[in-house]
PDB file of N, CA and C in Angstrom:
ATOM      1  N   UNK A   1       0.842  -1.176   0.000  1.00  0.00           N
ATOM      2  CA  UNK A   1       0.000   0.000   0.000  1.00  0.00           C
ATOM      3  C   UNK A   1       0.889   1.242   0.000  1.00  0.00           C
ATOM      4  N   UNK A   2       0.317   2.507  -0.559  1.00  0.00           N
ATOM      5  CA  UNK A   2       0.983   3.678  -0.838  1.00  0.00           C
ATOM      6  C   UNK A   2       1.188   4.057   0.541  1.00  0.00           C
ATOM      7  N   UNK A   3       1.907   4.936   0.648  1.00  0.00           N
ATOM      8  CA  UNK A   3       1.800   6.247   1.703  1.00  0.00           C
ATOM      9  C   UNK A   3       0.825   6.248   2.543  1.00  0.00           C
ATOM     10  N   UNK A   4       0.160   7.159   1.415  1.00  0.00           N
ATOM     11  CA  UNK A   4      -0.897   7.218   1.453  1.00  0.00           C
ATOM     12  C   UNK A   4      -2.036   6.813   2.574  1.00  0.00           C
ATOM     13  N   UNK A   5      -1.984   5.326   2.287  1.00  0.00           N
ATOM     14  CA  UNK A   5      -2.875   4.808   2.940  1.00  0.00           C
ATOM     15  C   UNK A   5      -1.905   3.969   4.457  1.00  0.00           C
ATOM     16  N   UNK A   6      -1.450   5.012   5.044  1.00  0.00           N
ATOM     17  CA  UNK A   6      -0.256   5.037   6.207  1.00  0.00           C
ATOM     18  C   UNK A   6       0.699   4.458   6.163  1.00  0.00           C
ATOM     19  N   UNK A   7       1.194   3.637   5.208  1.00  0.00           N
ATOM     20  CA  UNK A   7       2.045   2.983   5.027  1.00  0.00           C
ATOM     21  C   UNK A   7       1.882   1.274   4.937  1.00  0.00           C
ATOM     22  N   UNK A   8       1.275   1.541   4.966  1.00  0.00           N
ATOM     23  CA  UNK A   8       0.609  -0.346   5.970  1.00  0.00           C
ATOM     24  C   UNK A   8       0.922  -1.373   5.065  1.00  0.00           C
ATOM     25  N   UNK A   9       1.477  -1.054   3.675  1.00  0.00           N
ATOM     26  CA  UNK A   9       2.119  -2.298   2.857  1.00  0.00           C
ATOM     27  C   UNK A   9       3.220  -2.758   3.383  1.00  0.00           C
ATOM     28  N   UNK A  10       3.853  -1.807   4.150  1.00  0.00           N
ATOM     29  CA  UNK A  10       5.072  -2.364   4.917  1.00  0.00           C
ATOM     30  C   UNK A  10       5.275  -3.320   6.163  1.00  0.00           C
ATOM     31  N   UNK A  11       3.565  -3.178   6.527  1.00  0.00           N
ATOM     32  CA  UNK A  11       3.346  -3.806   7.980  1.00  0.00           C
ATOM     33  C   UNK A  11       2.524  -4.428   8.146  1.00  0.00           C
ATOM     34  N   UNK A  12       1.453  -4.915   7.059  1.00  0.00           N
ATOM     35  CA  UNK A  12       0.315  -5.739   6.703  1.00  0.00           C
ATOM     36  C   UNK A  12       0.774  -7.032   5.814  1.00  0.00           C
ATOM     37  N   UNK A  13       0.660  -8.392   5.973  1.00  0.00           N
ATOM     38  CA  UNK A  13       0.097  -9.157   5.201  1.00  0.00           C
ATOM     39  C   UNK A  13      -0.706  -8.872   4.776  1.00  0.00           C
ATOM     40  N   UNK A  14      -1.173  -9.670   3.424  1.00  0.00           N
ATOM     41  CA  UNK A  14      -2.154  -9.819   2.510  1.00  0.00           C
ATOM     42  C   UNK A  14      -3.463 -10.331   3.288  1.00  0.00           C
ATOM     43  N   UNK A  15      -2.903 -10.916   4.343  1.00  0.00           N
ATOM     44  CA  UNK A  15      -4.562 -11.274   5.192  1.00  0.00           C
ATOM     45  C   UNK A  15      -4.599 -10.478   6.302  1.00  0.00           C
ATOM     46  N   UNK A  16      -3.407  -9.645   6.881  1.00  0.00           N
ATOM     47  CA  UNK A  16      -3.906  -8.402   7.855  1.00  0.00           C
ATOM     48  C   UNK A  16      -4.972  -7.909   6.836  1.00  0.00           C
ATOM     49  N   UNK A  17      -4.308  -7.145   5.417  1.00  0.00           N
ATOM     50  CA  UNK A  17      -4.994  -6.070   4.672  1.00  0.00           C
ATOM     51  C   UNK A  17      -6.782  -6.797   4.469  1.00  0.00           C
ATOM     52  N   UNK A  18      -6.553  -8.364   4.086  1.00  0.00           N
ATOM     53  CA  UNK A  18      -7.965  -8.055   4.067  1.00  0.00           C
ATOM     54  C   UNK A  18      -9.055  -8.161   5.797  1.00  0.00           C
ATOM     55  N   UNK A  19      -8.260  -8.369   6.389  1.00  0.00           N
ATOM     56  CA  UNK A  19      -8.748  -8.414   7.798  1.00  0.00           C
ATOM     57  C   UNK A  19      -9.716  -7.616   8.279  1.00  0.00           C
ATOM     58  N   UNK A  20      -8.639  -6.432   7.799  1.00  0.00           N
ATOM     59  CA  UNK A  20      -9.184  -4.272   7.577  1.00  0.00           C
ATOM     60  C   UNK A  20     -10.082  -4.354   7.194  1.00  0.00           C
ATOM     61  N   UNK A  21     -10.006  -4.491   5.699  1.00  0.00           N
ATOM     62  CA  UNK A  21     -10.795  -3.888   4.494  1.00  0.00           C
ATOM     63  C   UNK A  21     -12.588  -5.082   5.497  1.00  0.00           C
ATOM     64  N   UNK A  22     -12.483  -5.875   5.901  1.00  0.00           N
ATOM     65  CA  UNK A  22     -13.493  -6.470   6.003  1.00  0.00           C
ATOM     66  C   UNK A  22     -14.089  -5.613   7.300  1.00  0.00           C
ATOM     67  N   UNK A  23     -13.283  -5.524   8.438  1.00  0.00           N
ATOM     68  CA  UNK A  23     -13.830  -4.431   9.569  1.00  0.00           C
ATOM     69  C   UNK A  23     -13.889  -3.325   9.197  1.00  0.00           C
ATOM     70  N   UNK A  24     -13.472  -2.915   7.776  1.00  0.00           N
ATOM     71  CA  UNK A  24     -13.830  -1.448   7.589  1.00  0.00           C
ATOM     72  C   UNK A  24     -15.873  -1.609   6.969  1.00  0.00           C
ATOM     73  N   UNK A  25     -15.910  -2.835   6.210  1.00  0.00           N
ATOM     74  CA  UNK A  25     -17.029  -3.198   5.462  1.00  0.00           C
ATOM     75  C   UNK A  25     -17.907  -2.892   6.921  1.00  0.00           C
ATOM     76  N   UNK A  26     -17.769  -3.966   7.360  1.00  0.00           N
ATOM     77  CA  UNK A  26     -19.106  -4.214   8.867  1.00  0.00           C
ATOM     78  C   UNK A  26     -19.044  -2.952   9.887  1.00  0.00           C
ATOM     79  N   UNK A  27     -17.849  -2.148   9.747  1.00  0.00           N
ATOM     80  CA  UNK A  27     -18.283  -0.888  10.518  1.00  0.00           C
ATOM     81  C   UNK A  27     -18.769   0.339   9.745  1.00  0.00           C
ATOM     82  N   UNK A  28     -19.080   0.156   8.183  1.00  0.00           N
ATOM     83  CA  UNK A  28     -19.871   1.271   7.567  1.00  0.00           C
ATOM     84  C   UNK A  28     -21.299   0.942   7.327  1.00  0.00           C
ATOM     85  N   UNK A  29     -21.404  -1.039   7.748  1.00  0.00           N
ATOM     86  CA  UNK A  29     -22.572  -1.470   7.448  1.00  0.00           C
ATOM     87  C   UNK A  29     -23.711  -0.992   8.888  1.00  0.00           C
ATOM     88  N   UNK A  30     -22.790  -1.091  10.007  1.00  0.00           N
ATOM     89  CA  UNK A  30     -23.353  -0.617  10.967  1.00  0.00           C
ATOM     90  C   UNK A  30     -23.734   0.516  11.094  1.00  0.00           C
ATOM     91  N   UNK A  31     -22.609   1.322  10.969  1.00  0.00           N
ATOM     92  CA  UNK A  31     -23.057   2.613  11.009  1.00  0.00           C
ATOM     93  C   UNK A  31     -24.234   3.523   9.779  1.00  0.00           C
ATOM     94  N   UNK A  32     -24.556   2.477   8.919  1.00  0.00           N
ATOM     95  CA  UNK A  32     -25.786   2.707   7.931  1.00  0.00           C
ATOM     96  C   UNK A  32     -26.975   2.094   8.533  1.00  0.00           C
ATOM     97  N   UNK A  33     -26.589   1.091   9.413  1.00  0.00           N
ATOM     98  CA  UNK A  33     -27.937   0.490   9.693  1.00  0.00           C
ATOM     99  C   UNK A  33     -28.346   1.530  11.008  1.00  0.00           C
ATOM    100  N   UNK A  34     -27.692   2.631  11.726  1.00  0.00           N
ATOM    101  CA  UNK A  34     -27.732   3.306  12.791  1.00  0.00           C
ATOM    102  C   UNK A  34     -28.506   4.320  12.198  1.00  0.00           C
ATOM    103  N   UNK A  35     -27.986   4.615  11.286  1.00  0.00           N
ATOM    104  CA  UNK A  35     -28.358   5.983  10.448  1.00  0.00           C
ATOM    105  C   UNK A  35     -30.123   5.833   9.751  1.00  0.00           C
ATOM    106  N   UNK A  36     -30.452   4.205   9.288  1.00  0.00           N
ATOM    107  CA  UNK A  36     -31.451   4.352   8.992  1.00  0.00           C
ATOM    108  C   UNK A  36     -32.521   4.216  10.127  1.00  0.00           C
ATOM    109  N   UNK A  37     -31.943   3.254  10.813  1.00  0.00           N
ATOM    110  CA  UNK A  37     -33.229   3.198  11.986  1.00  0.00           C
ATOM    111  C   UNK A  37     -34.108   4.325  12.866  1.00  0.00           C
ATOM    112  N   UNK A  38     -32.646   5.954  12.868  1.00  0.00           N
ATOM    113  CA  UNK A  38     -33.163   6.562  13.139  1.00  0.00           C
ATOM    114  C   UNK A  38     -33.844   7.652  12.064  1.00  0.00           C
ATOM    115  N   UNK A  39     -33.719   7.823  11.250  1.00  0.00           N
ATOM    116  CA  UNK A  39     -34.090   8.130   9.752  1.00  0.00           C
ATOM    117  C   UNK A  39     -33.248   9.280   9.552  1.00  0.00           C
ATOM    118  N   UNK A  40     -31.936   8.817   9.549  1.00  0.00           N
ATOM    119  CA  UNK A  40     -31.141  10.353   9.511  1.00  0.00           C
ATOM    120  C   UNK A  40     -30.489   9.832   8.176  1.00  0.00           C
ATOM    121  N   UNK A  41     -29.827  11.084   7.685  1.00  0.00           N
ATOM    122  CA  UNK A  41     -29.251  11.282   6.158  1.00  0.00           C
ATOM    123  C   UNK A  41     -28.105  10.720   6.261  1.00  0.00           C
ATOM    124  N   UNK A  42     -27.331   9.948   5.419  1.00  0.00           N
ATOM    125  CA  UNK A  42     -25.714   9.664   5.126  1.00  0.00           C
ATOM    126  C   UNK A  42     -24.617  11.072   5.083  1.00  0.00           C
ATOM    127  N   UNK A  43     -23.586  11.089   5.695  1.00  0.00           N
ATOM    128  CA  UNK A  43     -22.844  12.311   5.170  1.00  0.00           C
ATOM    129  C   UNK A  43     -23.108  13.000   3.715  1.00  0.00           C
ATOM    130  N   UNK A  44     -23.055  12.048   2.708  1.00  0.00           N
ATOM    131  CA  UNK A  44     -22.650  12.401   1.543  1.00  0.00           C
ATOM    132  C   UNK A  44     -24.379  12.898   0.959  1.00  0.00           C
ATOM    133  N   UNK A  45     -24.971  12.497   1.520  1.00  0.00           N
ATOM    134  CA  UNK A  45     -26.727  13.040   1.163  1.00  0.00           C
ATOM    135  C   UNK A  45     -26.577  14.603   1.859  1.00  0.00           C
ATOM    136  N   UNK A  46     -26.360  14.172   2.615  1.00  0.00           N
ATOM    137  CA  UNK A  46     -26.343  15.302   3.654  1.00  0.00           C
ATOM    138  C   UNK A  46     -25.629  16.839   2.615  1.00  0.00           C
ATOM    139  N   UNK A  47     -24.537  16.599   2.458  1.00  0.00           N
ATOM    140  CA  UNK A  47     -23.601  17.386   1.552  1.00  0.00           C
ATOM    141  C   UNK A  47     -24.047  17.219   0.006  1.00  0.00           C
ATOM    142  N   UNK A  48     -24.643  16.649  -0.518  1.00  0.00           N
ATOM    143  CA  UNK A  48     -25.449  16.918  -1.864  1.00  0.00           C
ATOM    144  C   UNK A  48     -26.995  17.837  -1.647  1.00  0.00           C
ATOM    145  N   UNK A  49     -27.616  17.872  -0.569  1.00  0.00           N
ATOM    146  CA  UNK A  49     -28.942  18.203  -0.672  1.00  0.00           C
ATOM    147  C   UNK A  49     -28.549  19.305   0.230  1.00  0.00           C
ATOM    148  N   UNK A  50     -27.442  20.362   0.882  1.00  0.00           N
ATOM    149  CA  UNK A  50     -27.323  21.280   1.087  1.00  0.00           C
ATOM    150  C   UNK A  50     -26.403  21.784  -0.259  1.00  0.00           C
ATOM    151  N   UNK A  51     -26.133  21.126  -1.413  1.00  0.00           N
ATOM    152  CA  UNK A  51     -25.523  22.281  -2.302  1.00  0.00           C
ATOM    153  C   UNK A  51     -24.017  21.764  -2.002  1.00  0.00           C
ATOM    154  N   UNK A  52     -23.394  21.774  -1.255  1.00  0.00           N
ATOM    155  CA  UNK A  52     -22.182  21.173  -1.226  1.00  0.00           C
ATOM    156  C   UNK A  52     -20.881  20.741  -2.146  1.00  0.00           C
ATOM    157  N   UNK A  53     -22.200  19.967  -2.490  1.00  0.00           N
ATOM    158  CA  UNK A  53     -21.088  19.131  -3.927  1.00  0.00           C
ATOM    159  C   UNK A  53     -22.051  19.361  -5.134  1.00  0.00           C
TER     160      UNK A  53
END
């Protein structure tokens, strides 16, 4: 991995990296399922329907 993304090609296996990428999946899935239950907007809605982007 680049820089970028902290360096972590230097310090990740191929199964740390997908380890991540999978707790990154189930903690945006959560935090969508938080967001709908209470009926609130996604960031990125949020920032399109004020003009934003």
């Amino acid at each position: 991995m680049s820089p970028a993304a902290l360096d972590l090609g230097g310090i990740l296996t191929s199964s740390g990296v997908t380890a991540a990428a999978i707790f990154l999946w189930i903690a945006a899935v959560i935090i969508a399922s938080i967001l709908a239950k209470y009926n609130r907007k996604g960031p990125l809605e949020h920032l399109m329907r004020h003009g934003f982007i």
